[in-house]
Every structure is written in structure tokens, then in C-alpha cells.
Protein backbone atom coordinates (compact mmCIF):
# COMPACT_ATOMS: atom_id res chain seq x y z
CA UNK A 1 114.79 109.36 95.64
CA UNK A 2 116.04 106.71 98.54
CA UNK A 3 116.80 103.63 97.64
CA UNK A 4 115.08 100.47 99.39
CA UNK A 5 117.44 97.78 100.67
CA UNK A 6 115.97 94.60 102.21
CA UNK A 7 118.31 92.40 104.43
CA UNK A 8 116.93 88.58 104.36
CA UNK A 9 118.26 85.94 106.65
CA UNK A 10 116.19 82.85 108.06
CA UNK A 11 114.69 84.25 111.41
CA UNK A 12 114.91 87.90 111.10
CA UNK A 13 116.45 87.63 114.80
CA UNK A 14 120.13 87.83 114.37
CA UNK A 15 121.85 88.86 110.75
CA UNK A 16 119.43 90.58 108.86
CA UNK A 17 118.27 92.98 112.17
CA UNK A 18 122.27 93.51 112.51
CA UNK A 19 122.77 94.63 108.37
CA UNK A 20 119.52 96.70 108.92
CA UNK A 21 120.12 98.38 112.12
CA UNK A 22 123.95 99.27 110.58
CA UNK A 23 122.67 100.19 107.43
CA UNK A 24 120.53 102.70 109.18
CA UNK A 25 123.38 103.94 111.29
CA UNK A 26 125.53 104.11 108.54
CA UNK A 27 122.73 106.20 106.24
CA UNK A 28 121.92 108.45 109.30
CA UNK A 29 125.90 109.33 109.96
CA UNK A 30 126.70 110.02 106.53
CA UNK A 31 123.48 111.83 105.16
CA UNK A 32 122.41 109.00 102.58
CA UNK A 33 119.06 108.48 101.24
CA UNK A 34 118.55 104.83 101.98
CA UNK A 35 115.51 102.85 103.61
CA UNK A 36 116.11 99.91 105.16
CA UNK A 37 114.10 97.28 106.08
CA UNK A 38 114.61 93.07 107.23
CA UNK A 39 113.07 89.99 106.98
CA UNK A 40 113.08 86.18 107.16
CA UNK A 41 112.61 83.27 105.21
CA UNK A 42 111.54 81.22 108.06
CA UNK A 43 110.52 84.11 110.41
CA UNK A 44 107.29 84.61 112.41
CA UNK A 45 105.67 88.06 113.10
CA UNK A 46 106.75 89.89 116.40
CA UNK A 47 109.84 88.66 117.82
CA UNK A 48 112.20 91.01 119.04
CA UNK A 49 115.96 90.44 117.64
CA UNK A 50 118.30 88.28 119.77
CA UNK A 51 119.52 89.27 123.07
CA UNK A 52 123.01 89.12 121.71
CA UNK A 53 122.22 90.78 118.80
CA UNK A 54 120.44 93.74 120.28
CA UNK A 55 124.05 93.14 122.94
CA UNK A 56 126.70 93.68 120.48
CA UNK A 57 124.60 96.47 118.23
CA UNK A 58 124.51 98.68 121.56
CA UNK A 59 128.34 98.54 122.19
CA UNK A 60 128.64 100.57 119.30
CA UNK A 61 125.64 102.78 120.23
CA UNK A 62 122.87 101.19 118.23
CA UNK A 63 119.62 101.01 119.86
CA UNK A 64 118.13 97.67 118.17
CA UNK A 65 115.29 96.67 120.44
CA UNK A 66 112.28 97.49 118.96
CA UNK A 67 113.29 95.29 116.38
CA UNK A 68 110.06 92.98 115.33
CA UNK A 69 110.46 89.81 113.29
CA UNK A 70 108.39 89.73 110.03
CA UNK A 71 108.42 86.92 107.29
CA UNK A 72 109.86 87.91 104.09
CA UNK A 73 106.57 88.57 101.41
CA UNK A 74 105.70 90.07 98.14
CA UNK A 75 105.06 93.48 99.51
CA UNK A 76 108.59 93.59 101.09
CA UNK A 77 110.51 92.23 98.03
CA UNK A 78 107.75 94.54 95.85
CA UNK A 79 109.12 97.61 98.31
CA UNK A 80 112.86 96.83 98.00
CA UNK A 81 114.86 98.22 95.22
CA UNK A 82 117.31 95.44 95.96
CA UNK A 83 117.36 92.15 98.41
CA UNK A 84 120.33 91.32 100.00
CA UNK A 85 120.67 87.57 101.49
CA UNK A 86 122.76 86.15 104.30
CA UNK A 87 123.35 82.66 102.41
CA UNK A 88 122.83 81.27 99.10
CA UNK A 89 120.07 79.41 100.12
CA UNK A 90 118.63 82.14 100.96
CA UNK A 91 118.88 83.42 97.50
CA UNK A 92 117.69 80.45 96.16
CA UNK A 93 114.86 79.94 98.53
CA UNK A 94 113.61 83.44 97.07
CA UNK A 95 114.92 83.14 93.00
CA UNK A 96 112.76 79.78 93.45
CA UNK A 97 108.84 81.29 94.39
CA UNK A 98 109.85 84.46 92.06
CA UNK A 99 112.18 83.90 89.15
CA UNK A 100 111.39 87.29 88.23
CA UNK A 101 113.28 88.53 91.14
CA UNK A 102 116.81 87.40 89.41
CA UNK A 103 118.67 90.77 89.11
CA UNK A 104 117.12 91.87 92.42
CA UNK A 105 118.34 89.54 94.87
CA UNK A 106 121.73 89.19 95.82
CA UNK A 107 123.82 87.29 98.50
CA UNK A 108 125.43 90.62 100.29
CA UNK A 109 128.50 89.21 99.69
CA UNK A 110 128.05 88.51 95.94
CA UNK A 111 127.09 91.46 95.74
CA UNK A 112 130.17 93.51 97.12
CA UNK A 113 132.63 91.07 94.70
CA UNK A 114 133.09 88.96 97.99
CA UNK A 115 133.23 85.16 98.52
CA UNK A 116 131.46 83.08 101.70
CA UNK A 117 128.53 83.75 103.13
CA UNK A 118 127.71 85.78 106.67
CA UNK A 119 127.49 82.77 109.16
CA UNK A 120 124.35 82.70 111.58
CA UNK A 121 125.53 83.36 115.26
CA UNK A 122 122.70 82.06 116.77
CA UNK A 123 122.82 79.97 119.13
CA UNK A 124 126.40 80.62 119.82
CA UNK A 125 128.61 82.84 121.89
CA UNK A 126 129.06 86.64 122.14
CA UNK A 127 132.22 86.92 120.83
CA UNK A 128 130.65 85.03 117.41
CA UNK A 129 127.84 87.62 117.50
CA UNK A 130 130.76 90.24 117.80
CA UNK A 131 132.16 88.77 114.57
CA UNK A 132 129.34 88.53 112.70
CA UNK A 133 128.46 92.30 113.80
CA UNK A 134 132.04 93.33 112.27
CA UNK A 135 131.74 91.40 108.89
CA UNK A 136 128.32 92.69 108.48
CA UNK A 137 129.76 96.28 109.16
CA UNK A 138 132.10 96.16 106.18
CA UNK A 139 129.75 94.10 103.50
CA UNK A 140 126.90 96.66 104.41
CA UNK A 141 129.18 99.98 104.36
CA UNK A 142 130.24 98.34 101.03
CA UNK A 143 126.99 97.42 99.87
CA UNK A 144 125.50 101.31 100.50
CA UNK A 145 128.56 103.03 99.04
CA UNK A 146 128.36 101.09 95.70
CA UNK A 147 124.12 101.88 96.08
CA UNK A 148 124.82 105.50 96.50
CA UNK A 149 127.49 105.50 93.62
CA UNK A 150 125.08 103.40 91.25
CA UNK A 151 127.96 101.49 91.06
CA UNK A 152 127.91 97.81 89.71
């Protein structure tokens, strides 16, 4: 039975389309049984992901743009098997409308036995949208292989 990751950031435009479009290259490559899906805490319905972020997910070969904003609601968190947050606040925003959710939602960091938080690039230059792209690589790689284990 796959397991159902959601990625939350603020917009659904730049981090959490990045951690879902990985995490779906990642599943494909290795043959895991994941579904993936992203949202926003602040995000409208039917924006396509940032130009940079759609950029720096096709120099590796990831084809992000039909990408569609959606606002993070109880039928996504419902669907997810686990929520995995950019930022804190993000974490909080969510443990805040549904206390139940505590267990369930995670900063991806936190969750991997990492520190910080996955900075938002927009706004800002390529190379930051590069470096967000890498640090999401590894915390989502980790994040799948300790799903797949049923690792804590």
C-alpha cells in the first residue's frame, strides 16, 4: 500500500512543488510506492510553480510545469499519511486549526533528525533556487527512505 506524503510551504509555487516533483522522481527511479502531492498555506488555486523553480527542476530532467497551486485543506491533510512543512510556522499554522494532526505533521527537517528550516527562494536569484533544489534533494531522499523503511 503507497504511502501519501504531502509537501506544505506558503504558496505552493517554489518549495513544496520542488520536494514533490523530487519525491516523485526519486519514487519513480527507485521503484517505491509513494504518492505525492503539495500544497500551501497561503496558496490560491491554479498557479503554475515559479519560473525558477520549474528552471532548476529541468536541469536535472524534471518536467515540473504542469504544476497547479492548490491551498492546503482537510481533504489533502485527510489524504496524506504524513505532512511535511517547509518552516515551523508552517507546522504551527496547521497543529493550530487541527490539533489532532500532532503526530502527522512534521517540519521535513524535524523529521529527518535535522536542524533549520528549507529557506523560501522566492523572489531571489537562480543560484538560491539551485540551493534550495539541492537541500530539498537530500531532506526528501531522506524523508522517503526512512518512509519506505518504517523507520522513526
Amino acid at each position: 500500500m503507497a504511502v501519501k506524503v504531502l509537501f506544505v510551504c506558503t504558496g505552493n509555487l517554489c518549495r513544496s512543488p520542488m520536494a514533490e516533483y523530487l519525491a516523485k522522481a526519486l519514487a519513480r527511479e527507485r521503484g517505491w510506492d509513494i504518492k505525492v502531492r503539495s500544497a500551501g498555506t497561503h496558496a490560491v488555486y491554479g498557479e503554475p510553480a515559479s519560473r525558477q523553480a520549474i528552471a532548476v527542476l529541468e536541469e536535472w530532467g524534471i518536467d515540473a510545469r504542469d504544476h497547479r497551486s492548490q491551498p492546503v485543506d482537510w481533504d489533502l491533510l485527510d489524504w496524506a499519511d504524513i505532512v511535511l512543512t517547509m518552516e515551523e510556522w508552517h507546522k504551527c499554522y496547521l497543529l493550530a486549526r487541527a490539533p489532532e494532526l500532532d503526530g502527522k505533521v512534521f517540519v521535513l527537517t524535524e523529521f529527518v533528525g535535522e536542524t533549520g528550516e528549507v529557506p523560501d527562494p522566492y523572489g531571489e536569484t537562480h543560484f538560491a533556487y539551485q540551493e534550495v533544489r539541492n537541500q530539498l534533494f537530500q531532506l526528501v531522499e531522506k524523508a522517503l527512505v526512512k518512509l519506505v523503511q518504517g523507520g522513526d
